[in-house]
PDB file of N, CA and C in Angstrom:
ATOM      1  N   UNK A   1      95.328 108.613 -34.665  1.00  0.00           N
ATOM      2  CA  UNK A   1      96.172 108.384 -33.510  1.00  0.00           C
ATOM      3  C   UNK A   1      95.284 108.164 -32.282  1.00  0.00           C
ATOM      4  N   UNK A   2      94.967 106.807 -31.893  1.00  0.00           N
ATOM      5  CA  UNK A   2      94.427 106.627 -30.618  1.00  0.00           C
ATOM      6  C   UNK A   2      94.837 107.103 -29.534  1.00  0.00           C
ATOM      7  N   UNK A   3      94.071 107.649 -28.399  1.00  0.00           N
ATOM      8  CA  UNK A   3      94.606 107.744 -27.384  1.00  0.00           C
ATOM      9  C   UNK A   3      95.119 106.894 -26.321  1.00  0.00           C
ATOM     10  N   UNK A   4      95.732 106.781 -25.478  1.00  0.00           N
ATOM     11  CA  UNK A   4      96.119 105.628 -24.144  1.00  0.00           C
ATOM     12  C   UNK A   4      94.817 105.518 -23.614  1.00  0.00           C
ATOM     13  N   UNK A   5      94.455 104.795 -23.115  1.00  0.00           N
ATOM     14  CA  UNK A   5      93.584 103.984 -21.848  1.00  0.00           C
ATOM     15  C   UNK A   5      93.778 105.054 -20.664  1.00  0.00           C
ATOM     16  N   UNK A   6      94.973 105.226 -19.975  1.00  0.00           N
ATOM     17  CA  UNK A   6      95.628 105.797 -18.927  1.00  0.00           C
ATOM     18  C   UNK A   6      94.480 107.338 -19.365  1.00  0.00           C
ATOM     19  N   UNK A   7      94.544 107.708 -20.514  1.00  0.00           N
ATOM     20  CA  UNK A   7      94.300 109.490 -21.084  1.00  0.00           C
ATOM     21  C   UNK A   7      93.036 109.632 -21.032  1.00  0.00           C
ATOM     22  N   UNK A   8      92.348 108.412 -21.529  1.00  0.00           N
ATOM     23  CA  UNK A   8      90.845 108.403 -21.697  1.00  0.00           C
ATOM     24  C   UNK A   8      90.437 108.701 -20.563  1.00  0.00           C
ATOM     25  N   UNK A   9      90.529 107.819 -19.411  1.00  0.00           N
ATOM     26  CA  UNK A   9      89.939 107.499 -18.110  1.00  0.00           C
ATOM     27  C   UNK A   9      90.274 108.892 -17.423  1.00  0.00           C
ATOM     28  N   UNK A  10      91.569 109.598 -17.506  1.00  0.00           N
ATOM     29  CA  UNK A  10      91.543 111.130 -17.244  1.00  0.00           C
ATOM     30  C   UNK A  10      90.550 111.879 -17.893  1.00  0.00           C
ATOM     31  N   UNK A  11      90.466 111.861 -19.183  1.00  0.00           N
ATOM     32  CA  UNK A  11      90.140 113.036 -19.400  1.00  0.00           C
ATOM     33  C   UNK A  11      88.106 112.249 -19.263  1.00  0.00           C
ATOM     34  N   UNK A  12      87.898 111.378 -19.134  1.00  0.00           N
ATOM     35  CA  UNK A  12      86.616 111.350 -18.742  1.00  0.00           C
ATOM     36  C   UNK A  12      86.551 111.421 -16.931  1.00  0.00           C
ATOM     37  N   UNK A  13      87.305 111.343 -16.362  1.00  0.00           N
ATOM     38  CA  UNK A  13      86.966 111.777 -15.056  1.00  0.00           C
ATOM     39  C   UNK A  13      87.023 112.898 -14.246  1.00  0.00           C
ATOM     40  N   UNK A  14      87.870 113.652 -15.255  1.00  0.00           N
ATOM     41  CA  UNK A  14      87.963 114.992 -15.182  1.00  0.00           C
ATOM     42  C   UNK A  14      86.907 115.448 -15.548  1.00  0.00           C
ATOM     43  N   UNK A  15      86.052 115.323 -16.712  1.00  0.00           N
ATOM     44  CA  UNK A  15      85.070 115.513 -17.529  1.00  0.00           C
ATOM     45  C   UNK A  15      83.388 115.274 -16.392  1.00  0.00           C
ATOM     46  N   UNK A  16      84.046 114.169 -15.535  1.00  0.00           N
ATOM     47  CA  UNK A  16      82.743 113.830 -14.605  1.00  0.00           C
ATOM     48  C   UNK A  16      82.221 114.588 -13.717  1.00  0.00           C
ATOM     49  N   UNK A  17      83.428 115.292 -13.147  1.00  0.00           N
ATOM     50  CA  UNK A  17      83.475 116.417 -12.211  1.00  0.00           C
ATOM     51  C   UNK A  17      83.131 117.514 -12.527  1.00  0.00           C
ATOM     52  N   UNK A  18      83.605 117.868 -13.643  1.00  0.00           N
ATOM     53  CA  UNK A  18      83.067 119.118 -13.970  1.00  0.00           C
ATOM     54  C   UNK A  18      81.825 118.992 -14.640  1.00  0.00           C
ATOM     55  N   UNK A  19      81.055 118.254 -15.263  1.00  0.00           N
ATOM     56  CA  UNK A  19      79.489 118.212 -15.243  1.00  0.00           C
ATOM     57  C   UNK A  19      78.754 118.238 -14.011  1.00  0.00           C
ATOM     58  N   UNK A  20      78.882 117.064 -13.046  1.00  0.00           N
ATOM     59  CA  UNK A  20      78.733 117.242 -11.625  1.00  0.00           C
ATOM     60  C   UNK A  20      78.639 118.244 -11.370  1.00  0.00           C
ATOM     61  N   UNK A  21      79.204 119.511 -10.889  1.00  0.00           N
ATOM     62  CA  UNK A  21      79.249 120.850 -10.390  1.00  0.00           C
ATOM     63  C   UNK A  21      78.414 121.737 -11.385  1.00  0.00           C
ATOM     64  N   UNK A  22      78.280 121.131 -13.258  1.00  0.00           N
ATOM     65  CA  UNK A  22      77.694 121.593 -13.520  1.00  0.00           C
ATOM     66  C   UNK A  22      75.724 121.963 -13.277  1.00  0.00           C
ATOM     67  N   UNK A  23      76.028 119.879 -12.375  1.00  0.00           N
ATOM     68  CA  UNK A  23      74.285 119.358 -12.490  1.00  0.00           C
ATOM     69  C   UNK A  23      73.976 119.809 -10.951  1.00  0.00           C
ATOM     70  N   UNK A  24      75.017 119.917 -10.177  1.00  0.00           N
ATOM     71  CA  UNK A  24      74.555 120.046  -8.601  1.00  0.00           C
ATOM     72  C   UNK A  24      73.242 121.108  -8.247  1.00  0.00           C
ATOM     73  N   UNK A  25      73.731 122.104  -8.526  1.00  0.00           N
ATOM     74  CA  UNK A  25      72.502 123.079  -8.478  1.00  0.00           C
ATOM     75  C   UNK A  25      71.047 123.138  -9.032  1.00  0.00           C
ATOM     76  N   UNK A  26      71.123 122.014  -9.607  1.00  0.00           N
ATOM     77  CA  UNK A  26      69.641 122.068 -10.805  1.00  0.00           C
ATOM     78  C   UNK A  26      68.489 120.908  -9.449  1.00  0.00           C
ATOM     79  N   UNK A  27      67.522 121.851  -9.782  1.00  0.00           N
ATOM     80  CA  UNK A  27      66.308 121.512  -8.691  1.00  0.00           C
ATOM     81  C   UNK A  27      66.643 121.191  -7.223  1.00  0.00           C
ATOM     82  N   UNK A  28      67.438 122.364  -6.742  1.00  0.00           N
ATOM     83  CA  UNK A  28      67.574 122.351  -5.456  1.00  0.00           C
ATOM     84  C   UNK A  28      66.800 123.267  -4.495  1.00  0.00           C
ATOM     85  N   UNK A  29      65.985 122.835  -3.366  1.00  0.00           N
ATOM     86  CA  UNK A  29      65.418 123.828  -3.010  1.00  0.00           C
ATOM     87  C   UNK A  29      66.086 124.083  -1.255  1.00  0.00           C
ATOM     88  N   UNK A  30      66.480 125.494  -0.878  1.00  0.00           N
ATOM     89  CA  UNK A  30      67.199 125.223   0.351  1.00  0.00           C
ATOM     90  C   UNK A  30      65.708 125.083   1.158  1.00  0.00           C
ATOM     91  N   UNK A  31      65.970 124.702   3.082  1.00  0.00           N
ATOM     92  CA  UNK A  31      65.466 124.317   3.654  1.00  0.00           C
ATOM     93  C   UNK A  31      64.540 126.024   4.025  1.00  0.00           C
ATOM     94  N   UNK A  32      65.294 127.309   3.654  1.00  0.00           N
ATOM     95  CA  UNK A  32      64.413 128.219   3.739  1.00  0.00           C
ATOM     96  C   UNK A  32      63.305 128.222   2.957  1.00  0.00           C
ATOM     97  N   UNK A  33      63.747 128.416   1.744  1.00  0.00           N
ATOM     98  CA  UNK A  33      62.771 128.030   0.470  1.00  0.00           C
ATOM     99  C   UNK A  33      61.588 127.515   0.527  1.00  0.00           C
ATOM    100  N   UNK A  34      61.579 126.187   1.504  1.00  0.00           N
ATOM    101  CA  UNK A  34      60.546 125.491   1.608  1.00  0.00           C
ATOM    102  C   UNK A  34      59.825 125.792   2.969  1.00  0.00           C
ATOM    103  N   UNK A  35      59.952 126.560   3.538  1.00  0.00           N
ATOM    104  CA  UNK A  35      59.483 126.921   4.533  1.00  0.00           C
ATOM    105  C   UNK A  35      59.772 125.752   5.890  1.00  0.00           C
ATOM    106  N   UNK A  36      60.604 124.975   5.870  1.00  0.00           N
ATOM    107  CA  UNK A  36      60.935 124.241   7.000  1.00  0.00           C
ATOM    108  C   UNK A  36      62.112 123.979   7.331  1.00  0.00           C
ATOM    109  N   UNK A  37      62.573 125.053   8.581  1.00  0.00           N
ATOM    110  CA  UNK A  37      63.960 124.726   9.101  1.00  0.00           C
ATOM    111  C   UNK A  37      64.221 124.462  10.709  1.00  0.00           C
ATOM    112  N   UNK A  38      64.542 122.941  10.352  1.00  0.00           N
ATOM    113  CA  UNK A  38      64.179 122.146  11.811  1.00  0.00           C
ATOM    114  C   UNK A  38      65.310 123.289  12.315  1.00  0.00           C
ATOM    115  N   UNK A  39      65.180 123.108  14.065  1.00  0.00           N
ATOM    116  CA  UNK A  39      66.508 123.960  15.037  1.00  0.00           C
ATOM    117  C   UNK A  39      67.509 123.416  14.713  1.00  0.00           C
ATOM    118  N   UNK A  40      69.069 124.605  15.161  1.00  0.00           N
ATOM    119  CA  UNK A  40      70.257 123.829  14.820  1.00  0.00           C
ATOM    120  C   UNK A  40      70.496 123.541  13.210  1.00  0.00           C
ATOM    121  N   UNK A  41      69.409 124.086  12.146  1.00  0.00           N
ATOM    122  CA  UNK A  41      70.352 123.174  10.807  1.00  0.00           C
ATOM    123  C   UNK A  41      70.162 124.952  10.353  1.00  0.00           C
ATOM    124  N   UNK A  42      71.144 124.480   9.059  1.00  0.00           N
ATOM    125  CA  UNK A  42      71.133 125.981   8.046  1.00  0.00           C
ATOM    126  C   UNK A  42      70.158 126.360   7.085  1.00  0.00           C
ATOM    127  N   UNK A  43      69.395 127.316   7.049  1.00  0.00           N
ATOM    128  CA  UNK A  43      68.661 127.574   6.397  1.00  0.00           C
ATOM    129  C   UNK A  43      68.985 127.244   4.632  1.00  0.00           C
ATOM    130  N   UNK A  44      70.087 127.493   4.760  1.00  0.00           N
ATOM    131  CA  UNK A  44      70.609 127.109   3.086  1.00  0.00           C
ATOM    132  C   UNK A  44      70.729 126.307   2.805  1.00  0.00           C
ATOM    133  N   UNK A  45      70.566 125.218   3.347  1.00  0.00           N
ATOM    134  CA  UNK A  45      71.602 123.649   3.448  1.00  0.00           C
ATOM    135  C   UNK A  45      69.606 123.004   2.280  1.00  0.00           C
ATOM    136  N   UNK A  46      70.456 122.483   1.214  1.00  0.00           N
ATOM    137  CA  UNK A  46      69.204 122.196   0.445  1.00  0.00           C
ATOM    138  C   UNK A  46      67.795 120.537   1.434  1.00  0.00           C
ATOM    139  N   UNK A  47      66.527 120.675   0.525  1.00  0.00           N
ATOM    140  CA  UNK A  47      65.644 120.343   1.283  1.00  0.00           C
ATOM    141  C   UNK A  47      65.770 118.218   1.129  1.00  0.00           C
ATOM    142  N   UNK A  48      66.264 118.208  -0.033  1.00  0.00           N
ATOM    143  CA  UNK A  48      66.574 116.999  -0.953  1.00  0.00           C
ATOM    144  C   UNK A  48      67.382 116.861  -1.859  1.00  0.00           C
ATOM    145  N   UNK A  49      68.555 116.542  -1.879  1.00  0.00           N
ATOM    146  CA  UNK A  49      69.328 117.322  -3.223  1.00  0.00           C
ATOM    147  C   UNK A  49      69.607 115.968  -4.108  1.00  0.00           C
ATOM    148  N   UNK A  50      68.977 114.940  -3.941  1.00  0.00           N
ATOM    149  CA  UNK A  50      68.620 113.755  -4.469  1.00  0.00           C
ATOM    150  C   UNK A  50      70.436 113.502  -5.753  1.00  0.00           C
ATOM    151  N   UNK A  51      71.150 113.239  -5.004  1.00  0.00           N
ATOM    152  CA  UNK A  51      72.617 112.768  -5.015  1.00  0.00           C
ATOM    153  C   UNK A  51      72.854 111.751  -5.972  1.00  0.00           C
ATOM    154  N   UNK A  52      71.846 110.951  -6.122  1.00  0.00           N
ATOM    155  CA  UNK A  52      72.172 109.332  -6.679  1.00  0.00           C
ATOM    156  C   UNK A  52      71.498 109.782  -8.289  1.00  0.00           C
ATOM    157  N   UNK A  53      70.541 110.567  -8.380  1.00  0.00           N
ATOM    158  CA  UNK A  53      69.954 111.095  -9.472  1.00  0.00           C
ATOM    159  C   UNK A  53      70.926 111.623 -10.400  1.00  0.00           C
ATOM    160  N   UNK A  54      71.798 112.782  -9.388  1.00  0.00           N
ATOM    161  CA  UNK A  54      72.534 113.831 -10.248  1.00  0.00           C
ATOM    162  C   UNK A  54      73.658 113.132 -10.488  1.00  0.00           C
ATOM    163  N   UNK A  55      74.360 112.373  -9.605  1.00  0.00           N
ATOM    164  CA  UNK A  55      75.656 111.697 -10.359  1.00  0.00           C
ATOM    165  C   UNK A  55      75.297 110.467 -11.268  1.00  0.00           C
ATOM    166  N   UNK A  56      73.902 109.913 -11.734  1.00  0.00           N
ATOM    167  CA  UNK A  56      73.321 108.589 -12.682  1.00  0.00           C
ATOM    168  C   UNK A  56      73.468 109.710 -13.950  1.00  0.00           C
ATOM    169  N   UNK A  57      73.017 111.195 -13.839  1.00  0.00           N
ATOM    170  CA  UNK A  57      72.399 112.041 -15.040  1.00  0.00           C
ATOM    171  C   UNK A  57      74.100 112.635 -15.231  1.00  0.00           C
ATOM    172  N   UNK A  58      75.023 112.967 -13.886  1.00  0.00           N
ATOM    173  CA  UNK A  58      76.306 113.379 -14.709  1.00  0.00           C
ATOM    174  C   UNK A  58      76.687 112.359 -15.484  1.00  0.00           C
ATOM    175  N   UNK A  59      76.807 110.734 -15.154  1.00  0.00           N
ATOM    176  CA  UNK A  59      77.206 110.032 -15.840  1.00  0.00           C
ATOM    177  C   UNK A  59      76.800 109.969 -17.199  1.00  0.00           C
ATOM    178  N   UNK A  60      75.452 109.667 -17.258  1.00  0.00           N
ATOM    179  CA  UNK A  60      75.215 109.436 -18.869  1.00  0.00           C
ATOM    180  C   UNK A  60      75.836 111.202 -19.400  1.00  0.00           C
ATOM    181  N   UNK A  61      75.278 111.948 -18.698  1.00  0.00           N
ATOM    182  CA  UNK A  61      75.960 113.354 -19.789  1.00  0.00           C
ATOM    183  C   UNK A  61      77.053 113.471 -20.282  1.00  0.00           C
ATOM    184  N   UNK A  62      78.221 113.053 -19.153  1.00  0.00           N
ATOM    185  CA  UNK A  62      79.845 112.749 -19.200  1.00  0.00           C
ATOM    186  C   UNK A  62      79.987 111.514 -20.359  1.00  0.00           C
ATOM    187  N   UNK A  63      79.182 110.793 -20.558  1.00  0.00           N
ATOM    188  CA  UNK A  63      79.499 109.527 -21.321  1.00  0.00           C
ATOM    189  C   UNK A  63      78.939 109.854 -22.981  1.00  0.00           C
ATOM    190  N   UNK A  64      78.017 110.591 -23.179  1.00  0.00           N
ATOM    191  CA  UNK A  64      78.130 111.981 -24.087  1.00  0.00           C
ATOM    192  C   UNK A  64      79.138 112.651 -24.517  1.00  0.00           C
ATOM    193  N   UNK A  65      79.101 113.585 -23.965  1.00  0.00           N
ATOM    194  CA  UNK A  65      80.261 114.228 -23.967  1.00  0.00           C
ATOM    195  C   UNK A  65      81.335 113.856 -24.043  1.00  0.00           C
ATOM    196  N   UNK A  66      81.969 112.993 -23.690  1.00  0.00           N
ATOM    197  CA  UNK A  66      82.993 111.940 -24.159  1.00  0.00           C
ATOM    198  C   UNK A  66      83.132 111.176 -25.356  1.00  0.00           C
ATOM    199  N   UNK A  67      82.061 110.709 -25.822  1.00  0.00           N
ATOM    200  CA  UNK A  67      81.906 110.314 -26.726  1.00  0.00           C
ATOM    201  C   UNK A  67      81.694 111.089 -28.244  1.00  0.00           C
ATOM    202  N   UNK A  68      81.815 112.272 -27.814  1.00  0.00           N
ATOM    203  CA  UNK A  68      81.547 113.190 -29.027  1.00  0.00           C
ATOM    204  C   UNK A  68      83.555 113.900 -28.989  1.00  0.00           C
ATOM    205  N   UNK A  69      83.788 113.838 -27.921  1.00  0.00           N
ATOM    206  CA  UNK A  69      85.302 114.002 -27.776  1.00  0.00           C
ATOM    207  C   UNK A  69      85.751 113.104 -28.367  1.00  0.00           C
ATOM    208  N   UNK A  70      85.688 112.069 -28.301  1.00  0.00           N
ATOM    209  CA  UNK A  70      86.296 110.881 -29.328  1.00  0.00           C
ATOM    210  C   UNK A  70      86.158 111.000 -30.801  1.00  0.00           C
ATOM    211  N   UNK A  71      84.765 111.106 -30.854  1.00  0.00           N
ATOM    212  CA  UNK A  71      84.421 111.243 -32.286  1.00  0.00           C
ATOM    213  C   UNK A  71      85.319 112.479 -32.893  1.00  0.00           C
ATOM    214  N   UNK A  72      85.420 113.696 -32.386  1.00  0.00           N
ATOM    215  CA  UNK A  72      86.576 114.950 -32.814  1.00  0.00           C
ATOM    216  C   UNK A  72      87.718 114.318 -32.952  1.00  0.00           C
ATOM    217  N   UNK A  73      88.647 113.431 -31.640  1.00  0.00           N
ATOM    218  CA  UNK A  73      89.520 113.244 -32.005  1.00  0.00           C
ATOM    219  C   UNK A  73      89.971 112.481 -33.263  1.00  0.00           C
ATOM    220  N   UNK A  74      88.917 111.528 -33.311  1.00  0.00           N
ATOM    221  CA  UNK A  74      89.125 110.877 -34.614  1.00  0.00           C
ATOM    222  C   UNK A  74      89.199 111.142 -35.772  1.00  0.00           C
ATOM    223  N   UNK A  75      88.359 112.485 -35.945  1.00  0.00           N
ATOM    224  CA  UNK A  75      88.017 113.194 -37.126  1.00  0.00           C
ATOM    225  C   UNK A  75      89.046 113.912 -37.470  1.00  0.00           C
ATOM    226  N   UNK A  76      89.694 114.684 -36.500  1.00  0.00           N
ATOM    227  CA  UNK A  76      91.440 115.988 -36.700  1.00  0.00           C
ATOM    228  C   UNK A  76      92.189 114.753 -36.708  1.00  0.00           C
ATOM    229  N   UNK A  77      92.453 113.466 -36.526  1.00  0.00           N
ATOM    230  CA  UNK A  77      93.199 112.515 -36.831  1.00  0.00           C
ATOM    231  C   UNK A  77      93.568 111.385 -37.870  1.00  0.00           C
TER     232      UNK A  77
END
């Protein structure tokens, strides 16, 4: 039993987000950490949190992970 188009695209974008939040934290260093906190900013507020990296690496992970979701569904089906 295939799924809809409409179901897929949910349940992989749902799936995107929650890797995301899973990858956000990985090699973050805050601006304390590194010993440089210009005036006016938050010491916590990270030094580089290199954005374009972590949502290229949620993607392929999500597209994984998805793809092994498929493969289950196919298999109990």
């Amino acid at each position: 039993m295939p799924i809809q188009t409409s179901v897929a695209v949910a349940v992989y974008f749902t799936m995107w987000w929650i890797v995301l939040f899973a990858i956000l934290p990985l090699g973050v260093r805050s601006l304390h950490e590194d010993g440089e906190t210009p005036a006016g900013s938050d010491p916590g507020a990270p030094m580089a949190p290199m954005l374009l990296k972590k949502a290229a690496l949620t993607t392929v992970v999500s597209a994984v992970l998805f793809g092994l979701f498929m493969v289950a569904l196919k298999l109990m089906g």
